[in-house]
PDB file of N, CA and C in Angstrom:
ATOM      1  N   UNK A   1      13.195   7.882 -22.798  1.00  0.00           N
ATOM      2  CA  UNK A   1      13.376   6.734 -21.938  1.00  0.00           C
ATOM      3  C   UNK A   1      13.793   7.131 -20.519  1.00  0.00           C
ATOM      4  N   UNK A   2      14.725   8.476 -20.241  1.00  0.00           N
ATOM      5  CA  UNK A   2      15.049   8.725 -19.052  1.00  0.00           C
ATOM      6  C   UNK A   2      13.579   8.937 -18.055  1.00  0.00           C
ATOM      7  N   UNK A   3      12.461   9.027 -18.613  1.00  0.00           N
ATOM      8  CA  UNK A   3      11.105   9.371 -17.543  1.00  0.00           C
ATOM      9  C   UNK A   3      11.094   7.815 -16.815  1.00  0.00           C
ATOM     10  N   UNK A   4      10.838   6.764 -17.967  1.00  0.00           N
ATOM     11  CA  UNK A   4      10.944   5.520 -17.770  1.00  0.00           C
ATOM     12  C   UNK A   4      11.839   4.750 -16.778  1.00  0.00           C
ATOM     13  N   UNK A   5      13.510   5.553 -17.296  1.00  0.00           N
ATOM     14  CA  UNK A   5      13.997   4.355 -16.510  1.00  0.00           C
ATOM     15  C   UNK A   5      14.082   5.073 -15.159  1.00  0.00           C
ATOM     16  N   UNK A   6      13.870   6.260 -14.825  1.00  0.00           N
ATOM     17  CA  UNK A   6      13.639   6.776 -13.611  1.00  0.00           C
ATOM     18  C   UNK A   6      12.572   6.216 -12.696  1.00  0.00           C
ATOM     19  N   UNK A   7      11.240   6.142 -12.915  1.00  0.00           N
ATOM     20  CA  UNK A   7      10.240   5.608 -12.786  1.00  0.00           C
ATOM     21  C   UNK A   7      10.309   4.497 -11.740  1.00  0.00           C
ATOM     22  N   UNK A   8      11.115   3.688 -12.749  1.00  0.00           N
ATOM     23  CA  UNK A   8      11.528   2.084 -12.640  1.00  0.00           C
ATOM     24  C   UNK A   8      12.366   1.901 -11.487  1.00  0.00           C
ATOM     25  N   UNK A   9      13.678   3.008 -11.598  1.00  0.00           N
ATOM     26  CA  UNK A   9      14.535   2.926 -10.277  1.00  0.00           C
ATOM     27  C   UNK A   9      13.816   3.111  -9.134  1.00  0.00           C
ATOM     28  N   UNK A  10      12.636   4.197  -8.975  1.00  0.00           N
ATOM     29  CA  UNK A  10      12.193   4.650  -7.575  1.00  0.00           C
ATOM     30  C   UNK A  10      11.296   3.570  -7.150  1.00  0.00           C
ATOM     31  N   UNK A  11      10.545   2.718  -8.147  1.00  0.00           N
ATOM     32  CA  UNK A  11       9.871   1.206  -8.027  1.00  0.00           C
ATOM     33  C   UNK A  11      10.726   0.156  -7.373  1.00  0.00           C
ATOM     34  N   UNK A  12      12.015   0.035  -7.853  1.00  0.00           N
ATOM     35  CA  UNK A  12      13.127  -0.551  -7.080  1.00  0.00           C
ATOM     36  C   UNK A  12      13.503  -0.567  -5.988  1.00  0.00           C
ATOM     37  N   UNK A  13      13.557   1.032  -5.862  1.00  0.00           N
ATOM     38  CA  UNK A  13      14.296   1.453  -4.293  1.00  0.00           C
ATOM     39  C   UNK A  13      12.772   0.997  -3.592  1.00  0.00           C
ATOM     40  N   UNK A  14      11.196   1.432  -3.987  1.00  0.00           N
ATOM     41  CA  UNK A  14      10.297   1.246  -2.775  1.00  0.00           C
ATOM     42  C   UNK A  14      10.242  -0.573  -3.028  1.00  0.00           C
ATOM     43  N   UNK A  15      10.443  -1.343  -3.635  1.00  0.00           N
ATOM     44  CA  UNK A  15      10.340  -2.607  -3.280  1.00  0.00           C
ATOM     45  C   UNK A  15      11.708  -3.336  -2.456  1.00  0.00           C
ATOM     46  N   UNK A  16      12.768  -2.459  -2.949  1.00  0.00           N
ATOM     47  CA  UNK A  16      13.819  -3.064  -1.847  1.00  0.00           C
ATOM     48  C   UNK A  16      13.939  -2.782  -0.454  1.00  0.00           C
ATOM     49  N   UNK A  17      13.352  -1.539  -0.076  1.00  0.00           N
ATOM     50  CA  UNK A  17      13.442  -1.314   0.806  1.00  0.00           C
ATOM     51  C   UNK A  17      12.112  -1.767   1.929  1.00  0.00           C
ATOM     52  N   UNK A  18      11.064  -2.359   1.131  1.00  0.00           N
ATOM     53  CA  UNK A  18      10.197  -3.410   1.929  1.00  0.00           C
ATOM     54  C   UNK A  18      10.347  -4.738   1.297  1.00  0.00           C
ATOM     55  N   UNK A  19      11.181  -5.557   1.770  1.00  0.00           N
ATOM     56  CA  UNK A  19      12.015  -6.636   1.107  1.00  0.00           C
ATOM     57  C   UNK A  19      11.488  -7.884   1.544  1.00  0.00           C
ATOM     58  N   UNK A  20      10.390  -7.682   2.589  1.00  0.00           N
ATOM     59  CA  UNK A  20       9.687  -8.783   3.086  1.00  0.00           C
ATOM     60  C   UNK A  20       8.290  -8.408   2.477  1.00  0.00           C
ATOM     61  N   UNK A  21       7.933  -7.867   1.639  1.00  0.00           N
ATOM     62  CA  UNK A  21       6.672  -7.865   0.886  1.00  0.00           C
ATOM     63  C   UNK A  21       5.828  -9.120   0.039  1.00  0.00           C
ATOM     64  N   UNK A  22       5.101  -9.710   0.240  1.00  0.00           N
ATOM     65  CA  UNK A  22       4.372 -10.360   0.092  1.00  0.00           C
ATOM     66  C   UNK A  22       3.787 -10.234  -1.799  1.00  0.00           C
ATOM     67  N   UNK A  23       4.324 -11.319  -2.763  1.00  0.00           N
ATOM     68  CA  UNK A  23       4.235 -10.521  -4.117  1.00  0.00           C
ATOM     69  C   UNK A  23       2.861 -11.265  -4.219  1.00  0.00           C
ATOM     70  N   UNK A  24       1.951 -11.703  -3.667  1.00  0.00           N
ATOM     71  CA  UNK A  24       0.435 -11.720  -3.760  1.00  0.00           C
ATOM     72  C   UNK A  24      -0.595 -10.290  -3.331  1.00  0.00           C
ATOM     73  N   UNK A  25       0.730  -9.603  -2.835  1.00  0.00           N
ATOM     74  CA  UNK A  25      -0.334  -7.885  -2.234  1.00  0.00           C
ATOM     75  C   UNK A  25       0.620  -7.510  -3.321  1.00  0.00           C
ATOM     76  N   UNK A  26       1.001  -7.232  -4.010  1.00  0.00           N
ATOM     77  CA  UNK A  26       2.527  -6.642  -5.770  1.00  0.00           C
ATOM     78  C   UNK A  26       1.110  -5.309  -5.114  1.00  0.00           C
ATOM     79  N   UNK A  27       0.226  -5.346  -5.822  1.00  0.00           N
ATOM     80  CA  UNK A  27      -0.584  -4.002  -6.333  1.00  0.00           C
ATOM     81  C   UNK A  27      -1.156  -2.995  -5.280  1.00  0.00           C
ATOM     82  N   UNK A  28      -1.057  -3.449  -3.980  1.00  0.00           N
ATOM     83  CA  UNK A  28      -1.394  -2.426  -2.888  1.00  0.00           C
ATOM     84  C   UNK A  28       0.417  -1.567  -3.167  1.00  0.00           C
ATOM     85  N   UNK A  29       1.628  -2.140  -3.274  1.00  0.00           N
ATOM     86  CA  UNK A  29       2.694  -1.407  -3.316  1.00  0.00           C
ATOM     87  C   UNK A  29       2.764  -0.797  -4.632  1.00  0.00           C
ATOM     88  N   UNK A  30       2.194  -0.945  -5.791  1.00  0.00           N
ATOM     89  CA  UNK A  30       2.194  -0.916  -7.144  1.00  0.00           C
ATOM     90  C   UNK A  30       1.447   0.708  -7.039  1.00  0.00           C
ATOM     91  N   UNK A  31      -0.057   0.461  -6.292  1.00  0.00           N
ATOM     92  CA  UNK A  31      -0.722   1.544  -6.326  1.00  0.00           C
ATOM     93  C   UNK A  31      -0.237   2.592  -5.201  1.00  0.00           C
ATOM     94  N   UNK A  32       0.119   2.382  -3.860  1.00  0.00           N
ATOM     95  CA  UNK A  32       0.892   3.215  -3.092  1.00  0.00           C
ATOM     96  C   UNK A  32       2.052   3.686  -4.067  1.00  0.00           C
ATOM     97  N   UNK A  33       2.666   3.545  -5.104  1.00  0.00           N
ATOM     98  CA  UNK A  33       3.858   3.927  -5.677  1.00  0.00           C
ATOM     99  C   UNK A  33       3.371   5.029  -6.719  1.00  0.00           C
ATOM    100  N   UNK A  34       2.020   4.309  -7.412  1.00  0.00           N
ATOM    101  CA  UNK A  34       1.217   5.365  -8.315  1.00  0.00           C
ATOM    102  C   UNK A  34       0.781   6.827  -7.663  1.00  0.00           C
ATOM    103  N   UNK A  35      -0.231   6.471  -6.630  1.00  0.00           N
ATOM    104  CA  UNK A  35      -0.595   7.557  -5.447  1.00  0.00           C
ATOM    105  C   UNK A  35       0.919   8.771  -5.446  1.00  0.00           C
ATOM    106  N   UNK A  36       2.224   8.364  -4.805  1.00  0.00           N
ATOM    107  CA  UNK A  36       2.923   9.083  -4.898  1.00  0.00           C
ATOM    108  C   UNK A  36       3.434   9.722  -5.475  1.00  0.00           C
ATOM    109  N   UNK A  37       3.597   9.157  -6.760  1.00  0.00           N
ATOM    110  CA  UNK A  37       4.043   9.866  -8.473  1.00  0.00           C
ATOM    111  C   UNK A  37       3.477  10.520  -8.775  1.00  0.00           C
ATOM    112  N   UNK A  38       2.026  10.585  -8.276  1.00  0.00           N
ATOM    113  CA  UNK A  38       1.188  11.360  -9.580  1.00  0.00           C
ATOM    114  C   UNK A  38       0.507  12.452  -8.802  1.00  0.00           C
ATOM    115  N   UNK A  39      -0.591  13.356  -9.571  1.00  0.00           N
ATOM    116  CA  UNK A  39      -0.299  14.475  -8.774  1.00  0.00           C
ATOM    117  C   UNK A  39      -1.561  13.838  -7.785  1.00  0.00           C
ATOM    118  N   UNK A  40      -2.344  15.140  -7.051  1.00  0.00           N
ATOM    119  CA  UNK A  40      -1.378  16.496  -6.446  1.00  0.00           C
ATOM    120  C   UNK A  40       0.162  16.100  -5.990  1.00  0.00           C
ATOM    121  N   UNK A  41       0.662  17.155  -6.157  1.00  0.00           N
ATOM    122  CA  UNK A  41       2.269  16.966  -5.465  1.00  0.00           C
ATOM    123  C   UNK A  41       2.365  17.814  -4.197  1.00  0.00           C
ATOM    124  N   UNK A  42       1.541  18.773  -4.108  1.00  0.00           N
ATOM    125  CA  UNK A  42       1.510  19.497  -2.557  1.00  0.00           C
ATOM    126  C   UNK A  42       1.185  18.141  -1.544  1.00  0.00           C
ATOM    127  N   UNK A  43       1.835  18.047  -0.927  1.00  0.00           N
ATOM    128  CA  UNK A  43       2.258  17.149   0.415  1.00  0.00           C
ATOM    129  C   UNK A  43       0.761  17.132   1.317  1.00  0.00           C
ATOM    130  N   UNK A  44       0.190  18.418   1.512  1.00  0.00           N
ATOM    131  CA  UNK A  44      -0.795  18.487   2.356  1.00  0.00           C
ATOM    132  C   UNK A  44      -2.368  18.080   1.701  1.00  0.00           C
ATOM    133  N   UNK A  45      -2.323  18.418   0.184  1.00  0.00           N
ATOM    134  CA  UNK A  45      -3.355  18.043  -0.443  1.00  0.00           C
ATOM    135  C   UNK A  45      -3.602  16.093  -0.885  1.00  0.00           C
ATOM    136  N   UNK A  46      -2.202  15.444  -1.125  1.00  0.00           N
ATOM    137  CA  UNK A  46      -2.202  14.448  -0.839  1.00  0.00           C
ATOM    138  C   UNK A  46      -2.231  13.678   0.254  1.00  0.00           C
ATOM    139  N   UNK A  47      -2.298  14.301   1.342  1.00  0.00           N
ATOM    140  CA  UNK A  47      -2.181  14.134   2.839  1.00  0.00           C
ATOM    141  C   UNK A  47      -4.223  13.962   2.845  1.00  0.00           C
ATOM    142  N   UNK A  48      -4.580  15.102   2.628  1.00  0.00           N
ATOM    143  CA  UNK A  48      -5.759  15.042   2.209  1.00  0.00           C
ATOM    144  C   UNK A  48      -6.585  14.358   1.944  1.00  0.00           C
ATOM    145  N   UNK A  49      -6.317  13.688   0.705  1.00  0.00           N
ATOM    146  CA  UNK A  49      -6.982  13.044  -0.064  1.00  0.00           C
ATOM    147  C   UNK A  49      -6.868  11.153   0.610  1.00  0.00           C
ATOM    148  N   UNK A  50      -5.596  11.127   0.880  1.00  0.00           N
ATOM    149  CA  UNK A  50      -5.343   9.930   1.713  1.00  0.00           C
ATOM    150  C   UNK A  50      -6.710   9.354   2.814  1.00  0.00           C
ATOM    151  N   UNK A  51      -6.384  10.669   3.581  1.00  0.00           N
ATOM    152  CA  UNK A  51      -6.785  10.835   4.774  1.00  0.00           C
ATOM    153  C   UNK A  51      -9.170  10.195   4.585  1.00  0.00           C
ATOM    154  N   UNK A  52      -9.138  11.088   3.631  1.00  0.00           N
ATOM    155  CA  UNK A  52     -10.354  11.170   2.795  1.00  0.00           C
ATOM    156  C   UNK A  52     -10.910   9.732   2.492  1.00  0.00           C
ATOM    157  N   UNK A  53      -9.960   9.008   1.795  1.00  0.00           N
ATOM    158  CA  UNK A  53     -10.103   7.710   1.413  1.00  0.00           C
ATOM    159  C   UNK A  53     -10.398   6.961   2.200  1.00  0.00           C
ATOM    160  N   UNK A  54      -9.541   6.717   3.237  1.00  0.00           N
ATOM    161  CA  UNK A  54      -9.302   5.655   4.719  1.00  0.00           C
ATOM    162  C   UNK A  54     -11.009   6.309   5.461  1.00  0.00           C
ATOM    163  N   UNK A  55     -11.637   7.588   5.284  1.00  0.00           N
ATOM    164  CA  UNK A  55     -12.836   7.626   5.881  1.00  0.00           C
ATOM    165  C   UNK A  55     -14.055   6.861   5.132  1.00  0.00           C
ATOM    166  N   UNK A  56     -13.793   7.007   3.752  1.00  0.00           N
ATOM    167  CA  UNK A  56     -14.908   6.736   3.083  1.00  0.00           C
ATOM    168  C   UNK A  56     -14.563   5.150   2.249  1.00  0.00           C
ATOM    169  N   UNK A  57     -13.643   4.324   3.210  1.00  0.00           N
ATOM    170  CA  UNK A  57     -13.732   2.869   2.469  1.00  0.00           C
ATOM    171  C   UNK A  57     -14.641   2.579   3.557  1.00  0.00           C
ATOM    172  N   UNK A  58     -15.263   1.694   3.220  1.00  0.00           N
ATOM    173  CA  UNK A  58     -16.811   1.068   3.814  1.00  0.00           C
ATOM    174  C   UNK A  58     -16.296  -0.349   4.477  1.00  0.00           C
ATOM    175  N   UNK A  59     -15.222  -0.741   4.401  1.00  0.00           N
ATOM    176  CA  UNK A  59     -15.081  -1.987   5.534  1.00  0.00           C
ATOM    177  C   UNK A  59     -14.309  -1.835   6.536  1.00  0.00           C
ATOM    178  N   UNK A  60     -14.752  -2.727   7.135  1.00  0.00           N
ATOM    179  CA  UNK A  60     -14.384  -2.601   9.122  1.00  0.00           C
ATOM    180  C   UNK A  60     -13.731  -3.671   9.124  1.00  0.00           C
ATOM    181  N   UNK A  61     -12.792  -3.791  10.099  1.00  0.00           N
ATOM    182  CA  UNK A  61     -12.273  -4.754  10.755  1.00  0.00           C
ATOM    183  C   UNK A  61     -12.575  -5.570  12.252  1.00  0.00           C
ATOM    184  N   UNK A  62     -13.202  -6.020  12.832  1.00  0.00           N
ATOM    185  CA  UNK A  62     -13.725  -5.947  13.890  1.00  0.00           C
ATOM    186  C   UNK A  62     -12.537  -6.493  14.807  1.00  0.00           C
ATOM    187  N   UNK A  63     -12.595  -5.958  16.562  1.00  0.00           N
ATOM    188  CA  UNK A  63     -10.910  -6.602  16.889  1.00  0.00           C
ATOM    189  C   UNK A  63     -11.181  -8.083  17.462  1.00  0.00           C
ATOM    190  N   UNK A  64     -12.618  -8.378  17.469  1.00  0.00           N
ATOM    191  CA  UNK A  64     -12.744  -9.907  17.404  1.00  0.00           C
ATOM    192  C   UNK A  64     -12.417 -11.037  16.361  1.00  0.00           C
ATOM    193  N   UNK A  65     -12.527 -10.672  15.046  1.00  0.00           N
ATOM    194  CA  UNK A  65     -12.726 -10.796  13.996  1.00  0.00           C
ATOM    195  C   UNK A  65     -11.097 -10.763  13.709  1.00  0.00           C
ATOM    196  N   UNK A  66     -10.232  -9.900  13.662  1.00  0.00           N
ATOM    197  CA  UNK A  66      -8.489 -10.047  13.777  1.00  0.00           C
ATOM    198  C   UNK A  66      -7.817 -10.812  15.166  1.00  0.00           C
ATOM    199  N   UNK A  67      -8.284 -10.957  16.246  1.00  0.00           N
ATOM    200  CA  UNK A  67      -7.453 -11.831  16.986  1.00  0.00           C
ATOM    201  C   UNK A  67      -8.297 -12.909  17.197  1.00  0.00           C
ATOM    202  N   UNK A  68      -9.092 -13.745  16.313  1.00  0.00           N
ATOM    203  CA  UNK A  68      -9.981 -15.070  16.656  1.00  0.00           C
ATOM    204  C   UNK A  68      -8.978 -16.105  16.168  1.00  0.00           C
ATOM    205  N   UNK A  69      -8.724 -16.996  16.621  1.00  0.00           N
ATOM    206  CA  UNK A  69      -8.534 -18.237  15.629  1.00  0.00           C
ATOM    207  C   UNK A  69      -8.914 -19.026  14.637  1.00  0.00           C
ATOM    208  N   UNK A  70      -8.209 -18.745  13.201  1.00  0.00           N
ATOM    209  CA  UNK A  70      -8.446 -18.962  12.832  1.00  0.00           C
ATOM    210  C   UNK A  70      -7.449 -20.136  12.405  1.00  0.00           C
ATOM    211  N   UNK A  71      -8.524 -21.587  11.982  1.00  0.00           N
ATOM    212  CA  UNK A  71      -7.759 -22.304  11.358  1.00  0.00           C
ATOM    213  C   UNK A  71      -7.065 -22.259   9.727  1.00  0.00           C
ATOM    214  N   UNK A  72      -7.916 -21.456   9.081  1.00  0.00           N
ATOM    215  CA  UNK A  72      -7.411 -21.578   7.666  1.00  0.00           C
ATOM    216  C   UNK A  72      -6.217 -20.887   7.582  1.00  0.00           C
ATOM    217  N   UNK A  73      -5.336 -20.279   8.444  1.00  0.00           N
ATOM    218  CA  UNK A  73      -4.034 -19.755   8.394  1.00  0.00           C
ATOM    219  C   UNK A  73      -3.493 -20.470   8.787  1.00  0.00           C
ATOM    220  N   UNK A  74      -2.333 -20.933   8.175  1.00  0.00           N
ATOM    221  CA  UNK A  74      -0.943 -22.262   8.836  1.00  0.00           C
ATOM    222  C   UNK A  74      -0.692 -21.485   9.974  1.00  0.00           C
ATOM    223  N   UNK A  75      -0.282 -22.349  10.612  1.00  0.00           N
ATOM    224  CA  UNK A  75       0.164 -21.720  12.439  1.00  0.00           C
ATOM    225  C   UNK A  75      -0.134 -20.652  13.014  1.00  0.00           C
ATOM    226  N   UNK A  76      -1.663 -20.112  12.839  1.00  0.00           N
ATOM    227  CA  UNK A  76      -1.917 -19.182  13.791  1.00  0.00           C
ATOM    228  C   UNK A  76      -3.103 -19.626  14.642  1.00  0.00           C
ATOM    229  N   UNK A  77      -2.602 -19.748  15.480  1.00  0.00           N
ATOM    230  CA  UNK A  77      -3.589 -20.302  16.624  1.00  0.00           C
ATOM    231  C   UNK A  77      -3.909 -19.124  17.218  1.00  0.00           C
TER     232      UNK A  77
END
């Protein structure tokens, strides 16, 4: 049980310490928490692989497309 309740504490500390987290995104922090636990554990190879990912996700953000108005968000004009 000590793997477990260890686990659990460091899940704690990363959700308390982003305390304004949004529990409709729970699994982007769920999986950022997995990513870190598990291996590689060399710093630079997970640095790596990060890095790797963010090239090869296939959607864009356009900066028209993030500062337009949109109405379907409450108060963002």
């Amino acid at each position: 049980m000590n793997p477990v309740n260890r686990a659990h504490a460091i899940l704690k500390m990363l959700l308390n310490t982003h305390s304004s987290f949004n529990r409709e995104n729970m699994q982007g922090y769920l999986d950022l928490f997995a990513f870190a636990a598990n291996p590689p554990f060399d710093l630079l190879e997970k640095a790596e692989l990060i890095i790797k990912s963010a090239f090869n996700n296939p959607k864009t953000l356009r900066y028209r497309d993030f500062f337009s108005a949109d109405s379907s968000v409450p108060g963002f004009q």
